[in-house]
N, C-alpha and C. Protein backbone atom coordinates (compact mmCIF):
# COMPACT_ATOMS: atom_id res chain seq x y z
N UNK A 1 78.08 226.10 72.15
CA UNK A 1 77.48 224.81 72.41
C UNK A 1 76.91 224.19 71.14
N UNK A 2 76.00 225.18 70.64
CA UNK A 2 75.93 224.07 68.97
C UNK A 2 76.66 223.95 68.02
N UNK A 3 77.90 224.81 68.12
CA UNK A 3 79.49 224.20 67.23
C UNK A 3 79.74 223.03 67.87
N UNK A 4 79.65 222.87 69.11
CA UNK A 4 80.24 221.19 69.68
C UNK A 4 79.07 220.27 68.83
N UNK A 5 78.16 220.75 69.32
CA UNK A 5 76.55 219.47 68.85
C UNK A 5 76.90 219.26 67.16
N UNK A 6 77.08 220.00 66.79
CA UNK A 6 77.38 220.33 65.25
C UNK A 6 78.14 219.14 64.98
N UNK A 7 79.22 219.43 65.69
CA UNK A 7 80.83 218.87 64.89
C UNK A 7 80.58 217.30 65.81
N UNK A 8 79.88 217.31 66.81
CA UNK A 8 79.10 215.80 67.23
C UNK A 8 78.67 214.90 65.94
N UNK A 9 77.62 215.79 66.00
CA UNK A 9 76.74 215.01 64.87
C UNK A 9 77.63 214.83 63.35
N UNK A 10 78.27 215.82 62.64
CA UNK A 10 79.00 215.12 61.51
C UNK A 10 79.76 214.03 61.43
N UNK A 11 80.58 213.84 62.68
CA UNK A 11 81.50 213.19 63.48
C UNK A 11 80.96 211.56 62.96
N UNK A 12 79.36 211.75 63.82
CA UNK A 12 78.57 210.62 63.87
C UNK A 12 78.38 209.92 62.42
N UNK A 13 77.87 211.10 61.66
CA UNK A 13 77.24 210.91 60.35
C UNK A 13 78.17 209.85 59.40
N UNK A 14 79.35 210.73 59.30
CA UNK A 14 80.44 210.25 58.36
C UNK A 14 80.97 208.61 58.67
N UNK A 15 80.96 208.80 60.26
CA UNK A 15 81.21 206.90 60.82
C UNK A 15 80.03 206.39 60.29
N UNK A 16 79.15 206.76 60.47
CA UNK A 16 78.14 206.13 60.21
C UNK A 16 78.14 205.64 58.82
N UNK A 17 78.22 206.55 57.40
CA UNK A 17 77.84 206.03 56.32
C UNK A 17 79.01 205.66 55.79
N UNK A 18 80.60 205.48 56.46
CA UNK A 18 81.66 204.54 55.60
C UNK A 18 81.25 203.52 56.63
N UNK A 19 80.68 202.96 57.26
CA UNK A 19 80.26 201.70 58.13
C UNK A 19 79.66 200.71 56.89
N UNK A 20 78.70 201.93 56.01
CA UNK A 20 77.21 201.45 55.04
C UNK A 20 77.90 201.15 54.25
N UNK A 21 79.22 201.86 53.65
CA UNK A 21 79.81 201.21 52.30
C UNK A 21 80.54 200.12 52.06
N UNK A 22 81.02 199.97 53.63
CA UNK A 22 81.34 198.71 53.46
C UNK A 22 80.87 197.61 53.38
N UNK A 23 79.65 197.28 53.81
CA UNK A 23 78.83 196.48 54.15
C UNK A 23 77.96 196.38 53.18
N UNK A 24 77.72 197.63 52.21
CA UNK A 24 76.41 197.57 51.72
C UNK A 24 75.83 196.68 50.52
N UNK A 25 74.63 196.18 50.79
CA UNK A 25 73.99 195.22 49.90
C UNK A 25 73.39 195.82 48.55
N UNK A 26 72.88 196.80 48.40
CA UNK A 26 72.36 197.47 47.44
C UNK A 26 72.16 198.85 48.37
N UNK A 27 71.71 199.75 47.46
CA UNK A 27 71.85 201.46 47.49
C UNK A 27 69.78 201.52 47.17
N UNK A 28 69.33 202.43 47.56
CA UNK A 28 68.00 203.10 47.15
C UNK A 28 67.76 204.45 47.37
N UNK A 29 66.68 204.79 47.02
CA UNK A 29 66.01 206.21 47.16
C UNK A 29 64.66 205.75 47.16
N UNK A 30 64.33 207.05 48.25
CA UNK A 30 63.08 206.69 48.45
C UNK A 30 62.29 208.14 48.60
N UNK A 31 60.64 207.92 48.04
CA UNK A 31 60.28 209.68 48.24
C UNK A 31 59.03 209.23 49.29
N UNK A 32 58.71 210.29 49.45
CA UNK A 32 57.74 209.63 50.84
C UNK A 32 56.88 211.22 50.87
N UNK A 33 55.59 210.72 51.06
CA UNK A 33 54.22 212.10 51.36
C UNK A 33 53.30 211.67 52.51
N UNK A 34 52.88 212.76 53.59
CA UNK A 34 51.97 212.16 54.34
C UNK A 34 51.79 213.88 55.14
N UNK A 35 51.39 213.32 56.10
CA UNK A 35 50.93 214.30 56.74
C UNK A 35 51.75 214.44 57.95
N UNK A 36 51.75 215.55 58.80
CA UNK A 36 52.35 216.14 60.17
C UNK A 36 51.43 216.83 61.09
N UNK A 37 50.95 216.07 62.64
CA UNK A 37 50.34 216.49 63.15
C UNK A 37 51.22 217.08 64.08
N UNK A 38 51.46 218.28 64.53
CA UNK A 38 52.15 219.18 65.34
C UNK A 38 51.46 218.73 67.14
N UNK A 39 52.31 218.51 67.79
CA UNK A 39 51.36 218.37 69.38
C UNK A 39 50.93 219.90 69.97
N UNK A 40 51.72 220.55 69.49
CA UNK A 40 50.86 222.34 70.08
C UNK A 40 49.81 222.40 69.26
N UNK A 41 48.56 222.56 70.45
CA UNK A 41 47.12 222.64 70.06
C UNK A 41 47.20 223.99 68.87
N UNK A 42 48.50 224.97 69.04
CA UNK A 42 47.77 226.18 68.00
C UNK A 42 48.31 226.17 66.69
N UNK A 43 48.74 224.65 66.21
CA UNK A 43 49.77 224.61 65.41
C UNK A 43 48.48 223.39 64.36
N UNK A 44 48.13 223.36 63.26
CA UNK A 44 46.84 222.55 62.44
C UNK A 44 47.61 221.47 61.99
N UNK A 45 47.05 220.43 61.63
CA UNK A 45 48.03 219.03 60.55
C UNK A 45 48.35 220.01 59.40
N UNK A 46 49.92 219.37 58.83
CA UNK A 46 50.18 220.19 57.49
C UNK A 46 50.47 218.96 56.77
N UNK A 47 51.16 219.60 55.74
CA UNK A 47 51.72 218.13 54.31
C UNK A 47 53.23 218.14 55.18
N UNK A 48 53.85 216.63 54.87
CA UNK A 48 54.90 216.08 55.22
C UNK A 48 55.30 215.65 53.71
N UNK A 49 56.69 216.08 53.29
CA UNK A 49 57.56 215.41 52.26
C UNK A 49 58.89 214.82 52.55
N UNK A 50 59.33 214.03 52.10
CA UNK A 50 60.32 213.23 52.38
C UNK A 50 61.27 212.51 51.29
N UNK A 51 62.80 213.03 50.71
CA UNK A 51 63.20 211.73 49.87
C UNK A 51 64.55 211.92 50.38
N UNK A 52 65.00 210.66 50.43
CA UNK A 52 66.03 209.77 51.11
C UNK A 52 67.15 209.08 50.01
N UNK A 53 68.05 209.04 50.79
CA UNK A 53 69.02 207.84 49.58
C UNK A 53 69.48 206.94 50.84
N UNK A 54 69.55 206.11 50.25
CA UNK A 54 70.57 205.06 51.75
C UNK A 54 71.13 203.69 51.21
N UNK A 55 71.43 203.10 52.25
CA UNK A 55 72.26 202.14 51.60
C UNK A 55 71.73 200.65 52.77
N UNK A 56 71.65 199.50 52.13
CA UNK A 56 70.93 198.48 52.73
C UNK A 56 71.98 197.45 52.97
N UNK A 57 72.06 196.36 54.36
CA UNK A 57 72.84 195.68 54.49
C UNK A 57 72.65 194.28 55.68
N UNK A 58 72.43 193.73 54.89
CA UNK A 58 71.15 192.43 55.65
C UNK A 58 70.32 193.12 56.15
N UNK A 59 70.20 192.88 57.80
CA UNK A 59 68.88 193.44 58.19
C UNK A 59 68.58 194.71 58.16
N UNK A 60 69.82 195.60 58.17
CA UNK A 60 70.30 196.98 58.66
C UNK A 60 70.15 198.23 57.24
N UNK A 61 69.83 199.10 57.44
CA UNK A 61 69.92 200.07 56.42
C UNK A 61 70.16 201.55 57.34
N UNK A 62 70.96 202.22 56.41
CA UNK A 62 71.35 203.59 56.70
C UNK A 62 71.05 204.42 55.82
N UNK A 63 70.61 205.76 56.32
CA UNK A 63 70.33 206.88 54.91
C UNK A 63 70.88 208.48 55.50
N UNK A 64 70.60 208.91 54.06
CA UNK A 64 70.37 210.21 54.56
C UNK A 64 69.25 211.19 53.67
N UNK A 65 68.29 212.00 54.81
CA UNK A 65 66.96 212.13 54.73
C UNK A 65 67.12 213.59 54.26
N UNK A 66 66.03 214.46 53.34
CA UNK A 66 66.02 215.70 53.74
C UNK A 66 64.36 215.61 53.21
N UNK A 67 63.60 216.60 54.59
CA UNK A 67 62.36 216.39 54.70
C UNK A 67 61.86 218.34 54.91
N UNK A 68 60.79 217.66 55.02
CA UNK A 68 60.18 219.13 54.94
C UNK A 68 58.52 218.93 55.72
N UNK A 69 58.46 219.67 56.60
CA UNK A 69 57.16 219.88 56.79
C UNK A 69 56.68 221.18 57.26
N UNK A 70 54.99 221.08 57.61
CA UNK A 70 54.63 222.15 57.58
C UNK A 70 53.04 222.72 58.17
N UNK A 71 52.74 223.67 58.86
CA UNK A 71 51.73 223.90 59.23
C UNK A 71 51.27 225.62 59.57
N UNK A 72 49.68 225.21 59.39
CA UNK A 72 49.95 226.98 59.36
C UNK A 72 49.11 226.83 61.28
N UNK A 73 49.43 228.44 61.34
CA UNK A 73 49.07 228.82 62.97
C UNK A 73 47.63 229.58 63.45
N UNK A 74 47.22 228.88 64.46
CA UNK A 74 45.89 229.99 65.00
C UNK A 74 46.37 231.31 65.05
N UNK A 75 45.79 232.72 65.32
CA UNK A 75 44.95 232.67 63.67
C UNK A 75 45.11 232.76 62.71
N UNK A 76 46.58 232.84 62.22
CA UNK A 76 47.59 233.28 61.32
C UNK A 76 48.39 232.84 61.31
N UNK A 77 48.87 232.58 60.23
CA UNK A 77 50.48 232.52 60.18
C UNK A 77 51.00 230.95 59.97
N UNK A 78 52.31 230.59 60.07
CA UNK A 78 52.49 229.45 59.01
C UNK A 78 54.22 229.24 59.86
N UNK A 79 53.85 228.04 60.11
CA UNK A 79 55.82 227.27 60.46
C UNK A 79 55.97 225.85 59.66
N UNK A 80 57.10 226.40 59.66
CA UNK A 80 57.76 225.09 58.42
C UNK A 80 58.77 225.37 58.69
N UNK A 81 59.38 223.25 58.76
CA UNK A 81 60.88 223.47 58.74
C UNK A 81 61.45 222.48 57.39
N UNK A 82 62.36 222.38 57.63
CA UNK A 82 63.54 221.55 56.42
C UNK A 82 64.40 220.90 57.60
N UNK A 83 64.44 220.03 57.21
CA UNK A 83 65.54 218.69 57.93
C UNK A 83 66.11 218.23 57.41
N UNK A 84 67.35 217.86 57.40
CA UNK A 84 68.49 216.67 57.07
C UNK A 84 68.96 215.77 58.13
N UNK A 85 68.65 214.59 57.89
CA UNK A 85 68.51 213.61 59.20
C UNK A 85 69.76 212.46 58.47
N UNK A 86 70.17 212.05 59.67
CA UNK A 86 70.93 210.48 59.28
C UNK A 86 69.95 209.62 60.17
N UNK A 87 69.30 209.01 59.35
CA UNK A 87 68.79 207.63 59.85
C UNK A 87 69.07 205.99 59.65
N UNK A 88 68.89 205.05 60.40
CA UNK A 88 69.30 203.85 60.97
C UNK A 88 67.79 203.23 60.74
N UNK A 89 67.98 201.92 59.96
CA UNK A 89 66.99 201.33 60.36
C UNK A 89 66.92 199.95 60.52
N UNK A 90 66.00 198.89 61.14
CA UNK A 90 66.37 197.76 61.37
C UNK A 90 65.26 196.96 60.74
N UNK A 91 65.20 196.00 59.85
CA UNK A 91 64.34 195.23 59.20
C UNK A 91 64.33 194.10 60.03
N UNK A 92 62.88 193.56 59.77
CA UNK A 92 62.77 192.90 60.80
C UNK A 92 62.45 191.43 59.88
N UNK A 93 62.78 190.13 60.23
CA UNK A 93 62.95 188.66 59.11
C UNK A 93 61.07 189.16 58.24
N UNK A 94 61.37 188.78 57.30
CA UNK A 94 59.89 189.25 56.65
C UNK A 94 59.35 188.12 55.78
N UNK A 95 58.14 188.39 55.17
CA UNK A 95 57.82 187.58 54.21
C UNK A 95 58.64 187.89 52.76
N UNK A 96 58.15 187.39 51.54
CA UNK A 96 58.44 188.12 50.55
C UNK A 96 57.98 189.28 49.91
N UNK A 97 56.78 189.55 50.71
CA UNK A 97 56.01 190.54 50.25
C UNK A 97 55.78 191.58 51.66
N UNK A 98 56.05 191.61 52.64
CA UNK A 98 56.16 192.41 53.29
C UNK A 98 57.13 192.44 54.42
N UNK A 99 57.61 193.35 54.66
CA UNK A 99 58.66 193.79 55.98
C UNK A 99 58.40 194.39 56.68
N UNK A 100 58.31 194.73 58.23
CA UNK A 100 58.25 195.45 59.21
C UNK A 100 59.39 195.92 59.47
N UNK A 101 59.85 197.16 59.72
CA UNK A 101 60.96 197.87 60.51
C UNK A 101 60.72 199.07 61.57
N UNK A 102 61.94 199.14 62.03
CA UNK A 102 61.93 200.51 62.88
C UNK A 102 62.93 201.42 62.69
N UNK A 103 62.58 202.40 62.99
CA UNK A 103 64.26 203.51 62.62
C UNK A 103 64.32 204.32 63.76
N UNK A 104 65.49 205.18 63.59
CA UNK A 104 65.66 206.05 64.58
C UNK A 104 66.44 207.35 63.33
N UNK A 105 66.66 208.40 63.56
CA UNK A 105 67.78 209.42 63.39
C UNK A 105 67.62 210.48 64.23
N UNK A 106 68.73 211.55 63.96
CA UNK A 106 69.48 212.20 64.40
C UNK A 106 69.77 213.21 63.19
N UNK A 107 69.67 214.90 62.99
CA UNK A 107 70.12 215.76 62.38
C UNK A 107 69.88 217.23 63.17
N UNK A 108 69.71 217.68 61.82
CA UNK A 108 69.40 219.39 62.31
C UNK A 108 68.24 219.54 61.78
N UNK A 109 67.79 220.92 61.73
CA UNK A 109 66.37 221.34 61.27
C UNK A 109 66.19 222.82 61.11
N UNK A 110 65.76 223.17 60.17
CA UNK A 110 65.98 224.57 59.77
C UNK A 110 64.22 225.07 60.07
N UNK A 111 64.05 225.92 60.78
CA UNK A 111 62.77 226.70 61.01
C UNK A 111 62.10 227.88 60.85
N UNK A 112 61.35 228.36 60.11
CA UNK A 112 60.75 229.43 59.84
C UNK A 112 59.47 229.83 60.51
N UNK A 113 58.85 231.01 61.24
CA UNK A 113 57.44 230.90 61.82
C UNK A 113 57.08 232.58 61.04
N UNK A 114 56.15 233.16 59.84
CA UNK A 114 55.60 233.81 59.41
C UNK A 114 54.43 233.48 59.92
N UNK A 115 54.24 235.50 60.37
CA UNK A 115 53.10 235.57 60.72
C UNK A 115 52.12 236.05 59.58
N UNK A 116 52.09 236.24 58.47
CA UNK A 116 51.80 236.16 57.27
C UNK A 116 52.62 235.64 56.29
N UNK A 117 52.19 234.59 55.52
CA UNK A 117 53.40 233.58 54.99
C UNK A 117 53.19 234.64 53.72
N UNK A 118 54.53 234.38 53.22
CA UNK A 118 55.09 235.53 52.29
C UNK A 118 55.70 236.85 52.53
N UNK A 119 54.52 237.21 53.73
CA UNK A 119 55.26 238.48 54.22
C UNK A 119 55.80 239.14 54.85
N UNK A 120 55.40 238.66 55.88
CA UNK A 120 56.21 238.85 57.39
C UNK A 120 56.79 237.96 57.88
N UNK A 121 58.13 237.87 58.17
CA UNK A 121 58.59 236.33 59.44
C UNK A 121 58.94 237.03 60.30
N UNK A 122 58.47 235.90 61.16
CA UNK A 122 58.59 236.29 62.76
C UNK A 122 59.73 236.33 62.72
N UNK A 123 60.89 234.79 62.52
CA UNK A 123 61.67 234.52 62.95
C UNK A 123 62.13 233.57 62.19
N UNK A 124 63.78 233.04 62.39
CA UNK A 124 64.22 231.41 61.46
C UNK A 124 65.03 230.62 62.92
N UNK A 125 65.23 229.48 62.78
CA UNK A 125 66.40 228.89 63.71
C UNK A 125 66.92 227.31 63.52
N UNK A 126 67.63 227.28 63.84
CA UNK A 126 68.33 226.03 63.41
C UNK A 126 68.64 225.49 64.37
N UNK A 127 67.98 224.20 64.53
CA UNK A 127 68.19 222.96 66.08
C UNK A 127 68.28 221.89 65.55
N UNK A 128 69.18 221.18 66.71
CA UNK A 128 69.38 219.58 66.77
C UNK A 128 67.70 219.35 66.74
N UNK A 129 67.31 218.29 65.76
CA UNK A 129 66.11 216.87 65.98
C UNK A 129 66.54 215.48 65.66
N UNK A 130 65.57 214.97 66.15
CA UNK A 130 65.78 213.58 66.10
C UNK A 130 64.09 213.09 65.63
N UNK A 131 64.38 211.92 65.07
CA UNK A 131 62.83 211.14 65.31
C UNK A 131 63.06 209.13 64.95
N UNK A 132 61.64 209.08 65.68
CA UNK A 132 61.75 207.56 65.82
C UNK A 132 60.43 207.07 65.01
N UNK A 133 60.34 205.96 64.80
CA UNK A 133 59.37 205.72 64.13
C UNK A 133 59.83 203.93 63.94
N UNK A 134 57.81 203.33 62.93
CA UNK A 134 58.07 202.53 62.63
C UNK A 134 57.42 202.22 61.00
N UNK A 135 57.49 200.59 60.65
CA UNK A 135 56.30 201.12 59.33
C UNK A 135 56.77 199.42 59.25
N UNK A 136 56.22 199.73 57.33
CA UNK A 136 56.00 198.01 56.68
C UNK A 136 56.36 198.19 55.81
N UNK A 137 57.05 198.08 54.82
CA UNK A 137 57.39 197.99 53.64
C UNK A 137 56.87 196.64 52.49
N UNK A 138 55.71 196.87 51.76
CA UNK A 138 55.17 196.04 50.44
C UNK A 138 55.83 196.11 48.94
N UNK A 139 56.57 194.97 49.40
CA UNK A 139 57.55 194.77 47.94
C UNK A 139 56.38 194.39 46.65
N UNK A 140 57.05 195.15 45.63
CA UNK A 140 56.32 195.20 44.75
C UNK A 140 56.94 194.01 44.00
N UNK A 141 58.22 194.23 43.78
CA UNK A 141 59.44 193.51 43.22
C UNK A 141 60.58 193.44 43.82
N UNK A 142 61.74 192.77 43.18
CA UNK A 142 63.15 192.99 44.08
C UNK A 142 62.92 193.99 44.43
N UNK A 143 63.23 195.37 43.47
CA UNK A 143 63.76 196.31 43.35
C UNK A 143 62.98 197.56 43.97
N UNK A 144 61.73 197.35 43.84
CA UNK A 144 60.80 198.27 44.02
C UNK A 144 59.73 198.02 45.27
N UNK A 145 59.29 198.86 46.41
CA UNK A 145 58.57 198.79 47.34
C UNK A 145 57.70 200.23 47.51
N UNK A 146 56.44 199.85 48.28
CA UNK A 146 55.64 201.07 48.84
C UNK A 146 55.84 200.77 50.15
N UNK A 147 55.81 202.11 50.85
CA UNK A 147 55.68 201.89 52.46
C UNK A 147 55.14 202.37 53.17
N UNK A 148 54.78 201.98 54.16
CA UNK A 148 53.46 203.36 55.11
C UNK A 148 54.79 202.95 56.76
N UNK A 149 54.72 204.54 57.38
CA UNK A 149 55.30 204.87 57.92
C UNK A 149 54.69 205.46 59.40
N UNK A 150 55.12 205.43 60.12
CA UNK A 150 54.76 206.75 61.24
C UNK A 150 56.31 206.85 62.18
N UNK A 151 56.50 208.65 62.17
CA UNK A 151 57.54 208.51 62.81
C UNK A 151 56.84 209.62 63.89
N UNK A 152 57.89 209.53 64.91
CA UNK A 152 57.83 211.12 66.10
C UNK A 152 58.88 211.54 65.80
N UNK A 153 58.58 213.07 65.69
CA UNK A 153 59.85 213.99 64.97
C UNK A 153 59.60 215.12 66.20
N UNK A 154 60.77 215.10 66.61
CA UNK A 154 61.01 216.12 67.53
C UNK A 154 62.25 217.37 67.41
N UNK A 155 62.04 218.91 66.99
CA UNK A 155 63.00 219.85 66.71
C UNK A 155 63.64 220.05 68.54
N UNK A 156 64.84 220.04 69.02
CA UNK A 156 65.05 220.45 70.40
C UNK A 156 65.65 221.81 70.52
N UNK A 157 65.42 222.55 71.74
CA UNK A 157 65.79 223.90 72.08
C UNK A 157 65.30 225.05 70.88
N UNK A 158 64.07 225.22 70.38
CA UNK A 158 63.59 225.92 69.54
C UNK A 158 64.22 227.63 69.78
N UNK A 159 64.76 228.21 69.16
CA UNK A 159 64.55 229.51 69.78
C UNK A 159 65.40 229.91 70.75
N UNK A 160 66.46 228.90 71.31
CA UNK A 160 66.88 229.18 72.45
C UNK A 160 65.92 229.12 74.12
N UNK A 161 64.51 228.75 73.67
CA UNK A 161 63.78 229.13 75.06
C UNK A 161 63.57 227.92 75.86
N UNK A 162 63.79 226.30 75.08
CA UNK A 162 63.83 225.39 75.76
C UNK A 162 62.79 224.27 75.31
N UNK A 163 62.12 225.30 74.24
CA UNK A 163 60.61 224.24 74.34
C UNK A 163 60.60 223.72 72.50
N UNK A 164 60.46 222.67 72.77
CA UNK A 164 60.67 221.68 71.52
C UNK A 164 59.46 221.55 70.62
N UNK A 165 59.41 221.46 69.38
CA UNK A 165 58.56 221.37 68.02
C UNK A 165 58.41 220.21 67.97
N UNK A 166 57.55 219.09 68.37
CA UNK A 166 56.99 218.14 67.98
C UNK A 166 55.99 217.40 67.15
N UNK A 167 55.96 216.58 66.56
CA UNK A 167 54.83 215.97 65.81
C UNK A 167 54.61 214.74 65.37
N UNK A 168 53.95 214.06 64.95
CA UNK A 168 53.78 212.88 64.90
C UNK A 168 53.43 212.74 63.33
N UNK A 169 53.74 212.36 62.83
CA UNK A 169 53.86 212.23 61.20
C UNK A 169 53.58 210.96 60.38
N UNK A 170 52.73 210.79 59.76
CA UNK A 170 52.23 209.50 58.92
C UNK A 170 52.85 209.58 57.55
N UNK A 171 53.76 208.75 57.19
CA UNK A 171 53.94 208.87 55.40
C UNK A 171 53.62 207.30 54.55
N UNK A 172 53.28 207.24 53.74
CA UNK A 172 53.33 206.53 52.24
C UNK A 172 54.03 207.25 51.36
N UNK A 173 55.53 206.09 50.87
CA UNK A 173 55.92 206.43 50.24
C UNK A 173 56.04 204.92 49.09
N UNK A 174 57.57 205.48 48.25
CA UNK A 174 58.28 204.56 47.24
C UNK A 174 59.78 204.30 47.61
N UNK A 175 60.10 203.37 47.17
CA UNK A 175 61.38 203.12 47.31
C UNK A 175 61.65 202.34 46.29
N UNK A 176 62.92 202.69 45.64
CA UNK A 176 63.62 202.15 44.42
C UNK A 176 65.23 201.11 44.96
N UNK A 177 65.34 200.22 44.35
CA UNK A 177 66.61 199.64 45.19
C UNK A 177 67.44 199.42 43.55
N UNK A 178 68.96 199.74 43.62
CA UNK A 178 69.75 199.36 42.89
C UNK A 178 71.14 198.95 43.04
């Protein structure tokens, strides 16, 4: 079943970003820091990192993400995953100095849960996530913007047991356009 989800999602990915090249208006990268609040009460806020490349096209932009977050556990212990996401996003008519958008994606997610970080792992696993979100983007210049973000990032079928890694995540980042 996750060789099908697998070969789904590349399927998706690849339509997806010769869609962007054809279309595309300019190319960026973007790095992004904030925080990750986990919804399991035994799970603390950790650091959220984020850098992206994508490609922009009137209202529309496409990327691809690889993120990282992280938190440690009551009373011990520490989960963190790594993501590679394809995300979609939609700009919304703006001023010159600021934009509102929304996004969505779709990837995988790589998971680790040590019950002493460094020394012991519990366990690793690799699941379909997705997350949604919105934000503003403050043009500095053409080329250059800061942005504040919030997405919901959700890992699905953790473990095989059914029950999903959620969190709600705030970032400020940069974005470079060329």
């Amino acid at each position: 079943m996750k060789k099908r989800i697998s070969s789904t999602i590349l399927a998706v990915m690849f339509l997806f970003t010769t869609g962007i090249a054809w279309g595309q208006d300019s190319l960026y990268v973007s790095l992004g820091l904030g925080s990750a609040a986990p919804d399991d009460s035994k799970l603390n806020r950790g650091p959220a990192g984020s850098i992206a490349f994508g490609a922009s096209f009137d209202q529309f932009r496409g990327e691809f993400e690889f993120s990282h977050l992280e938190s440690d556990a009551d009373p011990i212990g520490k989960i963190s995953s790594f993501s590679f996401m394809a995300n979609g996003y939609f700009d919304f008519i703006n001023t010159d100095l600021i934009a509102p958008f929304i996004t969505a994606g779709i990837g995988f997610s790589r998971v680790e849960v040590e019950i002493i970080p460094g020394f012991i792992t519990m366990g690793s696993d690799s699941a379909f996530s997705y997350q949604v979100g919105a934000g503003l983007d403050f043009f500095l210049s053409e080329a250059f913007a800061v942005y504040a973000m919030y997405k919901y990032f959700s890992i699905i079928d953790l473990f095989d047991t059914g029950d999903n890694l959620t969190s709600h995540n705030i970032y400020m980042g940069l974005k470079f356009s060329f």
